[in-house]
Protein backbone atom coordinates (compact mmCIF):
# COMPACT_ATOMS: atom_id res chain seq x y z
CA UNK A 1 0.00 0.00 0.00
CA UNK A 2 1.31 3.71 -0.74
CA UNK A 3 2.54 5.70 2.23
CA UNK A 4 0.20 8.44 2.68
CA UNK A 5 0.61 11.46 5.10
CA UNK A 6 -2.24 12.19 8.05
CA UNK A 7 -3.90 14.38 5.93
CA UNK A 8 -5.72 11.62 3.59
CA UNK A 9 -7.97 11.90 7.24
CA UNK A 10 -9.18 15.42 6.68
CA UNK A 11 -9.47 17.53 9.54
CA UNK A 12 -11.78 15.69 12.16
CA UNK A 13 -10.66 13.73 14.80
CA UNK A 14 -9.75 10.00 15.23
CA UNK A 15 -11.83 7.09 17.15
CA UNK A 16 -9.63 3.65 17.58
CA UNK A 17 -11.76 0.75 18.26
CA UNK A 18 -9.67 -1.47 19.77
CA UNK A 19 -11.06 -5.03 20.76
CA UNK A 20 -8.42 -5.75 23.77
CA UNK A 21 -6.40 -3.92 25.98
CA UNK A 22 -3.24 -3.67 24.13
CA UNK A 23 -4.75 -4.03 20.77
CA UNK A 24 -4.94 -0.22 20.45
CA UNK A 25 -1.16 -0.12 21.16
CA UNK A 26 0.09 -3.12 19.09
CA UNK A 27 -1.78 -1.92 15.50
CA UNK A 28 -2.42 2.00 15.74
CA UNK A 29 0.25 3.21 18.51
CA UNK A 30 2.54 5.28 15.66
CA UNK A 31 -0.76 6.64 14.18
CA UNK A 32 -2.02 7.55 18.13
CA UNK A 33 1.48 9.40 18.63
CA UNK A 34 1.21 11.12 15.60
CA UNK A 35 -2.22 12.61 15.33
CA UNK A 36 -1.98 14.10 18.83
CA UNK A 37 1.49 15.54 17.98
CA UNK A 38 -0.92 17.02 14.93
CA UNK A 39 -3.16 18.40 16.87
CA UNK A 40 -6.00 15.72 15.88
CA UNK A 41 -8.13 14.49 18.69
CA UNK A 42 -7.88 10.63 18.90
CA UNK A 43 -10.17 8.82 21.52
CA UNK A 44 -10.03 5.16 22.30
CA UNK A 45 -12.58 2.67 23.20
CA UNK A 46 -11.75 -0.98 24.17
CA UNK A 47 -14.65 -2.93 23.10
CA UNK A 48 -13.63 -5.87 25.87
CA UNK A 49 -12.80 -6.01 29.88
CA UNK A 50 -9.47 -8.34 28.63
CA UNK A 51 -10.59 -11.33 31.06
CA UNK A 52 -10.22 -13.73 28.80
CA UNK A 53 -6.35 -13.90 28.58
CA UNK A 54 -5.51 -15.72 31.97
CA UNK A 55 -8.91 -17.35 33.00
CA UNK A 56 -7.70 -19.86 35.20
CA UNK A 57 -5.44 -17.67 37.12
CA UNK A 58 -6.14 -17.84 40.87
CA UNK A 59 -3.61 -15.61 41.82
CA UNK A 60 -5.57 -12.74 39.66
CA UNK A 61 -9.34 -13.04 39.65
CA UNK A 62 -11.46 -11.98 36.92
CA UNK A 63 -11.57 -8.26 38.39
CA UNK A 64 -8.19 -8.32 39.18
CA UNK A 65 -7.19 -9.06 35.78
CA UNK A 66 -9.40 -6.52 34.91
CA UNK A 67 -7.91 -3.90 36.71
CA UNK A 68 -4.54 -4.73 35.46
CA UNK A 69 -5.18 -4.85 31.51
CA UNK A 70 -7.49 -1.19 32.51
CA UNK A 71 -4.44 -0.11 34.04
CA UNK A 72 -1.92 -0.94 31.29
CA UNK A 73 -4.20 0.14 28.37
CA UNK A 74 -3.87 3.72 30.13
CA UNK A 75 -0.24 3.87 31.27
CA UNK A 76 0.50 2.57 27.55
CA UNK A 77 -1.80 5.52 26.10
CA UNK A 78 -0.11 7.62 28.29
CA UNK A 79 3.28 6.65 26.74
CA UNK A 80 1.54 8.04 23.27
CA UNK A 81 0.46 11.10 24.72
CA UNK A 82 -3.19 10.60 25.42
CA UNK A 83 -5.19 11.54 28.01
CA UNK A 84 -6.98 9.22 30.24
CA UNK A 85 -10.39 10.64 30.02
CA UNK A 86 -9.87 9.87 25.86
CA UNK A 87 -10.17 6.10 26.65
CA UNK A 88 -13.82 4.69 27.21
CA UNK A 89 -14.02 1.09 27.93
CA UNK A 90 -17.53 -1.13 27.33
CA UNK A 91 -16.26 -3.75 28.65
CA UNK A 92 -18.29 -6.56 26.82
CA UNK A 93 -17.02 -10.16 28.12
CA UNK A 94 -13.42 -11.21 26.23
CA UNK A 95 -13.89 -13.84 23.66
CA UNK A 96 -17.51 -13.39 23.62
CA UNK A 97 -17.99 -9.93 22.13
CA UNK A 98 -21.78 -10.08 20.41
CA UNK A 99 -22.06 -9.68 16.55
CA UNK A 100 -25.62 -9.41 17.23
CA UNK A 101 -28.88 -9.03 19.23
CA UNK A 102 -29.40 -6.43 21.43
CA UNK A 103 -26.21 -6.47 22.97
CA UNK A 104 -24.38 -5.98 19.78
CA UNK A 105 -26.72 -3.04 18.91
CA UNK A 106 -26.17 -0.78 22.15
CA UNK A 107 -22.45 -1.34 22.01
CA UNK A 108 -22.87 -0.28 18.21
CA UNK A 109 -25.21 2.46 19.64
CA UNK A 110 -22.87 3.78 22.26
CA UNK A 111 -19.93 3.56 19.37
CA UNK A 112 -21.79 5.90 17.52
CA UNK A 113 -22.79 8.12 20.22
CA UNK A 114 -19.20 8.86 21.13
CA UNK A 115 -18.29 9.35 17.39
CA UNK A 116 -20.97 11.78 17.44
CA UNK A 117 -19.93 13.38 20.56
CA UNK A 118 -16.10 13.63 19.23
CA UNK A 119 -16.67 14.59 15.67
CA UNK A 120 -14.92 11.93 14.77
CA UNK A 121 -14.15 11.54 11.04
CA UNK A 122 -12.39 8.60 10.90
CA UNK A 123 -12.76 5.48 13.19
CA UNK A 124 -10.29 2.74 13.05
CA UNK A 125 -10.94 -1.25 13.86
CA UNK A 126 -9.52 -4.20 13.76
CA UNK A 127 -9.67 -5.97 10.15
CA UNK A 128 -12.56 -8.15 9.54
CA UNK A 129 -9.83 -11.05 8.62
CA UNK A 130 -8.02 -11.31 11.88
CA UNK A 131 -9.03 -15.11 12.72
CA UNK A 132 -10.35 -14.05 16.43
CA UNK A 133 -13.68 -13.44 17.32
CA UNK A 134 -13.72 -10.20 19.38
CA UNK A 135 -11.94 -8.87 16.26
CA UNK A 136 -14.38 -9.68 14.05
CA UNK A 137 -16.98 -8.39 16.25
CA UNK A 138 -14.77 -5.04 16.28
CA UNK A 139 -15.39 -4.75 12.72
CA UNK A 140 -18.91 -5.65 12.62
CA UNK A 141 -19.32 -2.97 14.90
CA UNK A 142 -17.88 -0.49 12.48
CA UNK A 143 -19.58 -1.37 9.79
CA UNK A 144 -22.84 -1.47 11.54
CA UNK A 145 -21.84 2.55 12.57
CA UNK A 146 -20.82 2.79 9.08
CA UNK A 147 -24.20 2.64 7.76
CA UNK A 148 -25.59 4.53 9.81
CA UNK A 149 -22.78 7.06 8.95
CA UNK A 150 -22.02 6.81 5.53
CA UNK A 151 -19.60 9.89 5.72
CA UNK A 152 -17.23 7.93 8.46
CA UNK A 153 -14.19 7.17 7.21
CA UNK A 154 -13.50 3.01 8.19
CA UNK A 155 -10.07 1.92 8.38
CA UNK A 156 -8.82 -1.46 9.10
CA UNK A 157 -5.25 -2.15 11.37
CA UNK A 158 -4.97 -5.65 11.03
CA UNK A 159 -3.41 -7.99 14.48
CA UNK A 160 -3.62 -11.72 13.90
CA UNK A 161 -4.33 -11.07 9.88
CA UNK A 162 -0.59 -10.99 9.53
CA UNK A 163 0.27 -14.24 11.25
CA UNK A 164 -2.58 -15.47 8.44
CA UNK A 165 -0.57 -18.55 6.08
CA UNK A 166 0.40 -17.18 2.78
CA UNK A 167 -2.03 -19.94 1.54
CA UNK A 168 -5.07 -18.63 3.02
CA UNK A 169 -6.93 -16.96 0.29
CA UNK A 170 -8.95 -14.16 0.68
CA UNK A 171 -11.69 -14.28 -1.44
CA UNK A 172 -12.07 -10.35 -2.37
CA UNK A 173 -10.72 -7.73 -4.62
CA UNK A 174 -7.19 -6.67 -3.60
CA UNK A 175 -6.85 -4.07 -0.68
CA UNK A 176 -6.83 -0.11 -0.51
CA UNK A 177 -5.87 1.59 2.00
CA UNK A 178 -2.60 3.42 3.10
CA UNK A 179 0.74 3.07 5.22
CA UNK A 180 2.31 5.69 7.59
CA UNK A 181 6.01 6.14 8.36
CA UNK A 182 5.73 6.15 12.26
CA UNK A 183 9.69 6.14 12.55
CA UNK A 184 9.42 9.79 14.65
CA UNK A 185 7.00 8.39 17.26
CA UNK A 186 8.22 4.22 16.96
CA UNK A 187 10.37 5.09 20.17
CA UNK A 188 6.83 6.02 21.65
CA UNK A 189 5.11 3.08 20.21
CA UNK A 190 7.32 0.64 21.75
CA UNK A 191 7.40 2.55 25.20
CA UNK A 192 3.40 1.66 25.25
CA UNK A 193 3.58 -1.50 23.95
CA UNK A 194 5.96 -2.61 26.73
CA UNK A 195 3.06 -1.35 29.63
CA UNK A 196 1.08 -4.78 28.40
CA UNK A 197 3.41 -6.50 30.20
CA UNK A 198 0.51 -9.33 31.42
CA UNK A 199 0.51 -10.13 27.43
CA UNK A 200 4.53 -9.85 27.25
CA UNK A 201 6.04 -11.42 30.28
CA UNK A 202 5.42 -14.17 32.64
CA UNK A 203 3.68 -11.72 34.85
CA UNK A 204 0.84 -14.00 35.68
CA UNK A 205 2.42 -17.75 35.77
CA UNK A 206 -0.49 -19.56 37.43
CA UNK A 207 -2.12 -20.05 34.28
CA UNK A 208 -0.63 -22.76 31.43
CA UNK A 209 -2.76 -22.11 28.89
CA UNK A 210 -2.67 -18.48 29.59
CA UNK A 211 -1.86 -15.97 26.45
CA UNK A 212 1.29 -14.19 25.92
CA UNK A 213 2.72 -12.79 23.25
CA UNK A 214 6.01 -14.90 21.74
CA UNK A 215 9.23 -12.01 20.82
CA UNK A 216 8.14 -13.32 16.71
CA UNK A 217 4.85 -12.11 17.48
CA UNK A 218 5.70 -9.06 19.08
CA UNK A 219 8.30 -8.23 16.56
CA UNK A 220 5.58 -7.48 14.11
CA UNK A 221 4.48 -4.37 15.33
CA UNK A 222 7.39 -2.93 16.47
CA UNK A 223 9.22 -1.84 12.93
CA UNK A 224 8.58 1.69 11.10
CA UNK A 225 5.42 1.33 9.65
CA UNK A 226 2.03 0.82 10.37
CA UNK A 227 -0.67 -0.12 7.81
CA UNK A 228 -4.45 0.56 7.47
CA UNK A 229 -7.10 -0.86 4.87
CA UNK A 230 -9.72 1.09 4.20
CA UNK A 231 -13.32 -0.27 4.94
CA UNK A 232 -14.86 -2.75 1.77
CA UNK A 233 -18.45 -2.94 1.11
């Protein structure tokens, strides 16, 4: 995809729609940096409470675990400049985000709300590829909002999309979008990312089959450049 400067966003501000704590940090944390060092309003929502992770820690309930991802998702934001009172959090369950019912339309309801609210031009989301389910609910979400708003600009940051095979074949025309050059704010980017550290270390190690990023994972979002896809009916 070409590399594009912040302007092909216009002039309105920025909603991330990130699915999990760390998610926002991991696929848009050069584009947070440098929108706010533009003077662009960016505000965050994390779409789940993150339970889901470590569920059969003992050593950190449910809340606890809550608390902590809450807690990193803002000291990582904080890393890119942002303000705390720019993150809102729905906190649907994690791995069980609706795609629909009437669950699925409040959250969608609330997403636009706060688009509304922010005069918000563009809204970012996890790509509708990424083989996870909260992601995919992400970007259901958007394009629900998306209809309602046709003037929203929807841009896709895909996560687990790049760890898709090479054979895995997508069966639509070939992307659009952009990529930015976030080498002035990657020293911020990786500052944030580190805050995660229940996804990066063996923080919580009562758990087996508890998640954590491997350093090949992680290694993925900490180069130069970020990408976006823009939104496909």
């Amino acid at each position: 995809m070409p590399f594009a400067s912040l302007e092909i966003l216009g002039a309105g501000g920025v909603t991330i729609l990130a699915p999990h704590p760390d998610d926002e940090s991991l696929g848009t944390g050069g584009l947070i940096a440098a929108c706010l060092d533009a003077g662009l309003p960016v505000h965050v929502i994390v779409l789940t409470d993150g339970a889901g992770s470590h569920p059969s820690s003992r050593q950190f309930s449910k809340q606890r675990l809550v608390e902590l991802r809450r807690e990193e998702c803002r000291n990582g934001l904080s890393k890119l400049g942002l303000e705390p009172d720019k993150i809102s959090y729905f906190d649907l369950p994690d791995t069980k985000a609706p795609t629909s019912g009437g669950e699925f339309e409040a959250a969608a309801a609330r997403l636009e709300e706060t688009i509304r609210r922010d005069g918000s031009t563009s809204l970012f989301v996890t790509w509708d590829k990424d083989p996870h389910c909260d992601h995919f609910a992400a970007a259901r979400m958007a394009q629900a909002v998306g209809k309602a708003r046709p003037e929203l600009l929807i841009w896709h940051y895909p996560i687990w999309g790049w760890l898709l095979p090479r054979s895995k074949r997508i069966e639509r025309p070939a992307p659009e979008g952009f990529s930015l050059d976030i080498t002035p704010w990657l020293d911020k980017k990786r500052a944030a990312i580190a805050c995660h550290a229940s996804q990066l270390t063996p923080l919580i190690d009562d758990d087996p089959d508890g998640f954590m990023l491997t350093p090949q994972q992680l290694a993925r979002f900490q180069g130069p450049t970020e990408h976006f896809i823009r939104r496909q009916a």
